[in-house]
C-alpha atoms as a PDB file:
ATOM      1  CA  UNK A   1       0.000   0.000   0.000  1.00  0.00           C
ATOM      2  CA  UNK A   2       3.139   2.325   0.501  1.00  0.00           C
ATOM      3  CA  UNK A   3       3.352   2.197  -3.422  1.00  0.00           C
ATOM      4  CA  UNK A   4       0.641   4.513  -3.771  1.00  0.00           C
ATOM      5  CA  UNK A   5       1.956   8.025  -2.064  1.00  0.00           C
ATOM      6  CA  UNK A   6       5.373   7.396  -4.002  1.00  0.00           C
ATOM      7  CA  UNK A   7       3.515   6.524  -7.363  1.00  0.00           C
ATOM      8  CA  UNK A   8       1.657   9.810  -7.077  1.00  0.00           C
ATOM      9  CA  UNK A   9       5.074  11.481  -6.808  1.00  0.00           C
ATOM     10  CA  UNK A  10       6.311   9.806  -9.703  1.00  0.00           C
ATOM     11  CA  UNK A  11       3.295  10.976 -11.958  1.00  0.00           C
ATOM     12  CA  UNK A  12       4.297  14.257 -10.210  1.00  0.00           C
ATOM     13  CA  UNK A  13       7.449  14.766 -10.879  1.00  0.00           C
ATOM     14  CA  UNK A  14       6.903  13.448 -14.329  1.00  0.00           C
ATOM     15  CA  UNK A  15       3.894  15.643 -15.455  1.00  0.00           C
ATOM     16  CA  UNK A  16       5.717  19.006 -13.976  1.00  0.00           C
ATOM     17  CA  UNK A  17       9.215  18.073 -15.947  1.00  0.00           C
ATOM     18  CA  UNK A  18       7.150  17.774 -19.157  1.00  0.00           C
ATOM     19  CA  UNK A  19       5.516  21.065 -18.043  1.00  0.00           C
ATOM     20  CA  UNK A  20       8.647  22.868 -17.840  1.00  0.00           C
ATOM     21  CA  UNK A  21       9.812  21.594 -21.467  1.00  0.00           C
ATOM     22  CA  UNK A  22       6.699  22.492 -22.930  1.00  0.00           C
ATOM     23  CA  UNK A  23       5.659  18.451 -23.710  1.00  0.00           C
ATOM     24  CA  UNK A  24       2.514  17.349 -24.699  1.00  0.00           C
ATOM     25  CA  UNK A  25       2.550  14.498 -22.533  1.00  0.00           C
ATOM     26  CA  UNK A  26       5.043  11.701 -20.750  1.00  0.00           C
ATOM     27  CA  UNK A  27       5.613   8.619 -23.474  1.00  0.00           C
ATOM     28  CA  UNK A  28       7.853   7.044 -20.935  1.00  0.00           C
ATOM     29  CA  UNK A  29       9.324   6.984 -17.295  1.00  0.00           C
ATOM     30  CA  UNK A  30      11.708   4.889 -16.554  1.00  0.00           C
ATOM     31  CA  UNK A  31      12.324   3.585 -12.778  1.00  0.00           C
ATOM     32  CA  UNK A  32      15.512   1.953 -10.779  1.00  0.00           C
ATOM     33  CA  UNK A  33      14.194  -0.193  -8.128  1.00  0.00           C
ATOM     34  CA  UNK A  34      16.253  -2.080  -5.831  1.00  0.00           C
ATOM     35  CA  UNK A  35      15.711  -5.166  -4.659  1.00  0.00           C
ATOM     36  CA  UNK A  36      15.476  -3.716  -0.895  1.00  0.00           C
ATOM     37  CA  UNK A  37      14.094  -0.358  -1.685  1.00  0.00           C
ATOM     38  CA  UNK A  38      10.654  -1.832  -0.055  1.00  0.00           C
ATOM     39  CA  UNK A  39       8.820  -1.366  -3.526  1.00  0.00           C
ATOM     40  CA  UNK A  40       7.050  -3.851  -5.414  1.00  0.00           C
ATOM     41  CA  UNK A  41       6.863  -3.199  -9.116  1.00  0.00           C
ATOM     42  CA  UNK A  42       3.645  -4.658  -9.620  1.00  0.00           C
ATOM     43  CA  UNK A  43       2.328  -2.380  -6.967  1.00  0.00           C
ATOM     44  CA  UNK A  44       3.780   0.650  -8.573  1.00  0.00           C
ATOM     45  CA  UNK A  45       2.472  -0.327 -12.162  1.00  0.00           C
ATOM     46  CA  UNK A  46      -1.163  -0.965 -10.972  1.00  0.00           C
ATOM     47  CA  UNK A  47      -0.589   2.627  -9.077  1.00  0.00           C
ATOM     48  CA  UNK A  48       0.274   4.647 -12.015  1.00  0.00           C
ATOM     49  CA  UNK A  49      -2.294   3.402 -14.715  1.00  0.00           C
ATOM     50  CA  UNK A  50      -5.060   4.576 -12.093  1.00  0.00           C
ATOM     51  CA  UNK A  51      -3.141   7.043 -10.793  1.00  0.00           C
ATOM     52  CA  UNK A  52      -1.535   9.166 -14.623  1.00  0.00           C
ATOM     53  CA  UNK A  53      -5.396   8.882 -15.942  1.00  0.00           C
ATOM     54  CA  UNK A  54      -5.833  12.479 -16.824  1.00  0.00           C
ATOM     55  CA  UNK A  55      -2.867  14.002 -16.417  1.00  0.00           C
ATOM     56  CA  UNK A  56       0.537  13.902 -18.824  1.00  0.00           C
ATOM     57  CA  UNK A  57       1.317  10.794 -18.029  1.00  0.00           C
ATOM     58  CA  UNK A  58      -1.585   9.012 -19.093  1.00  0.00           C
ATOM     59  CA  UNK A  59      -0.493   5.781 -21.590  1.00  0.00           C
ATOM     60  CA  UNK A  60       3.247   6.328 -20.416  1.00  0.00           C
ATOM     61  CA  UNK A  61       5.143   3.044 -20.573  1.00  0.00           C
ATOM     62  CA  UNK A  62       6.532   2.691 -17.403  1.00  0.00           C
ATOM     63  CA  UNK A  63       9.640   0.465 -17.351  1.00  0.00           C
ATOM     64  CA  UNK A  64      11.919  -0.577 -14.178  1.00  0.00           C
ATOM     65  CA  UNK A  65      15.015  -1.258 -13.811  1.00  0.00           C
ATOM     66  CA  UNK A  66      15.635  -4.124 -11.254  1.00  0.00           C
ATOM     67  CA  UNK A  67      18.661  -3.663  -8.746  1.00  0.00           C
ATOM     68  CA  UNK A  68      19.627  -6.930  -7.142  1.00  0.00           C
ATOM     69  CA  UNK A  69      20.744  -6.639  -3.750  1.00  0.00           C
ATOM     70  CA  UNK A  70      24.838  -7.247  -3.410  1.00  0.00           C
ATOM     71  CA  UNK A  71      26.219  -7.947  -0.147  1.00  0.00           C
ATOM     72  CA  UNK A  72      29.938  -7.318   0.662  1.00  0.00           C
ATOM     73  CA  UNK A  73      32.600  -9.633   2.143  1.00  0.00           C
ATOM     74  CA  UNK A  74      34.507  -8.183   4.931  1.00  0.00           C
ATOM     75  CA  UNK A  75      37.766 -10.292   4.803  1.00  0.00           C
ATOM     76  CA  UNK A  76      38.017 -10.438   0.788  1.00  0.00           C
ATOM     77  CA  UNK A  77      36.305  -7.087  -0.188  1.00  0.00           C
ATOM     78  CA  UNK A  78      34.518  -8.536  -3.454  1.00  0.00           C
ATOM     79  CA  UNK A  79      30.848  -7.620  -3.816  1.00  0.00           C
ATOM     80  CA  UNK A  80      28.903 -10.385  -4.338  1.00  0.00           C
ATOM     81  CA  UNK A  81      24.718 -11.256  -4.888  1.00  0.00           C
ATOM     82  CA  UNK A  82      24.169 -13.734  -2.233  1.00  0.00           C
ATOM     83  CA  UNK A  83      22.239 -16.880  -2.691  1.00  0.00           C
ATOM     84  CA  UNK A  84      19.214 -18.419  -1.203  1.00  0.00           C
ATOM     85  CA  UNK A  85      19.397 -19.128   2.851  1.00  0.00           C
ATOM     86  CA  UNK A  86      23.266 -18.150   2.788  1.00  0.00           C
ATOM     87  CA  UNK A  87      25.673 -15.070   3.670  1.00  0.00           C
ATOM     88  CA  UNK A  88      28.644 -16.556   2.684  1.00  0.00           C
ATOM     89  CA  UNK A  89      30.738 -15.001   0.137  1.00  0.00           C
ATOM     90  CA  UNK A  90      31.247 -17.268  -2.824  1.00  0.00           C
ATOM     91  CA  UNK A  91      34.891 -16.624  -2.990  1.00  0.00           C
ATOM     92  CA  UNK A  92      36.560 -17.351   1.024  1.00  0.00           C
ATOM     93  CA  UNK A  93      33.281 -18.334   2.647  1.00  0.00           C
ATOM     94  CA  UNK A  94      33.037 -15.835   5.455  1.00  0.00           C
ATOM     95  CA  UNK A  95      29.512 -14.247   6.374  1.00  0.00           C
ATOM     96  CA  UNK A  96      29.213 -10.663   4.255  1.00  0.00           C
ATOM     97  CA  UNK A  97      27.558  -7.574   5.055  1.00  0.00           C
ATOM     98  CA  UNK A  98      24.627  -5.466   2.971  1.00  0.00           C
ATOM     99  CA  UNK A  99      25.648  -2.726   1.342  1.00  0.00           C
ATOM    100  CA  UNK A 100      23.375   0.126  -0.430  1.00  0.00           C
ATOM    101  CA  UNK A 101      23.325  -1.937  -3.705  1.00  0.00           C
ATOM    102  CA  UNK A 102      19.785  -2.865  -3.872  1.00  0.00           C
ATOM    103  CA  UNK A 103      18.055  -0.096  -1.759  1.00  0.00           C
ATOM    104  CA  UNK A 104      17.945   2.172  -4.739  1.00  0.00           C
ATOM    105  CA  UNK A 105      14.954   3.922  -5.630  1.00  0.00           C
ATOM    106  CA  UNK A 106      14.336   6.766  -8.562  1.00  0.00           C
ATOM    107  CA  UNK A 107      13.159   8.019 -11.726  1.00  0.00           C
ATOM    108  CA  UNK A 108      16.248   7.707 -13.530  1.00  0.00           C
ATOM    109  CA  UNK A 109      14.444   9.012 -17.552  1.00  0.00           C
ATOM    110  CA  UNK A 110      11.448  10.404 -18.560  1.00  0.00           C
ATOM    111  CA  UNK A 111      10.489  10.801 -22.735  1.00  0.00           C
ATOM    112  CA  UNK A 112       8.176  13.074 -23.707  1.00  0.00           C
ATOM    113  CA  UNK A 113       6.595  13.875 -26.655  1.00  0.00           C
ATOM    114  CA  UNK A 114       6.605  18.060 -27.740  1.00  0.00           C
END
């Protein structure tokens, strides 16, 4: 349910940028989303073909960009995406930490048609 406050941003965001550039409308926005930004894409989608009726972004393809989550060992330093029930990093074994690879979240491109 959080998707819906940050999918009105997005339609936003979008509809004012296309405003400023003197568009005729949003033909596409495209999203990162991390693996553990706490946003399901699904969610968003549903959001934002309810949400962009009547406005600039109405018929917009919406694309996303998955981010997989990488964690990082502390011993070897290599970044690595870890697998299913495990921490340990493929390469020496030893329990890795999260880093911010994953958690991002943002409208990375918007097209517009003038």
């Amino acid at each position: 349910m959080h998707e819906y406050p940050i999918t009105e941003q997005i339609v936003k965001i979008a509809s004012e940028k296309a405003k400023e550039n003197n568009a005729r409308r949003v033909t596409r926005i495209t999203l990162v989303v991390g693996e553990y930004s706490g946003f399901i894409g699904e969610s968003i989608q549903m959001y934002f073909d309810i949400i962009s009726k009547g406005t600039l972004c109405e018929g917009a393809v919406l694309e996303m960009e998955n981010v997989k989550a990488k964690w990082r060992c502390p011993s070897c330093g290599i970044d690595y995406i870890r697998k299913p029930l495990s921490f340990a990093c493929p390469q020496c074994g030893q329990d890795g930490e999260p880093t911010t690879i994953g958690k991002e979240f943002y409208v990375k491109n918007l097209e517009v048609e003038t």
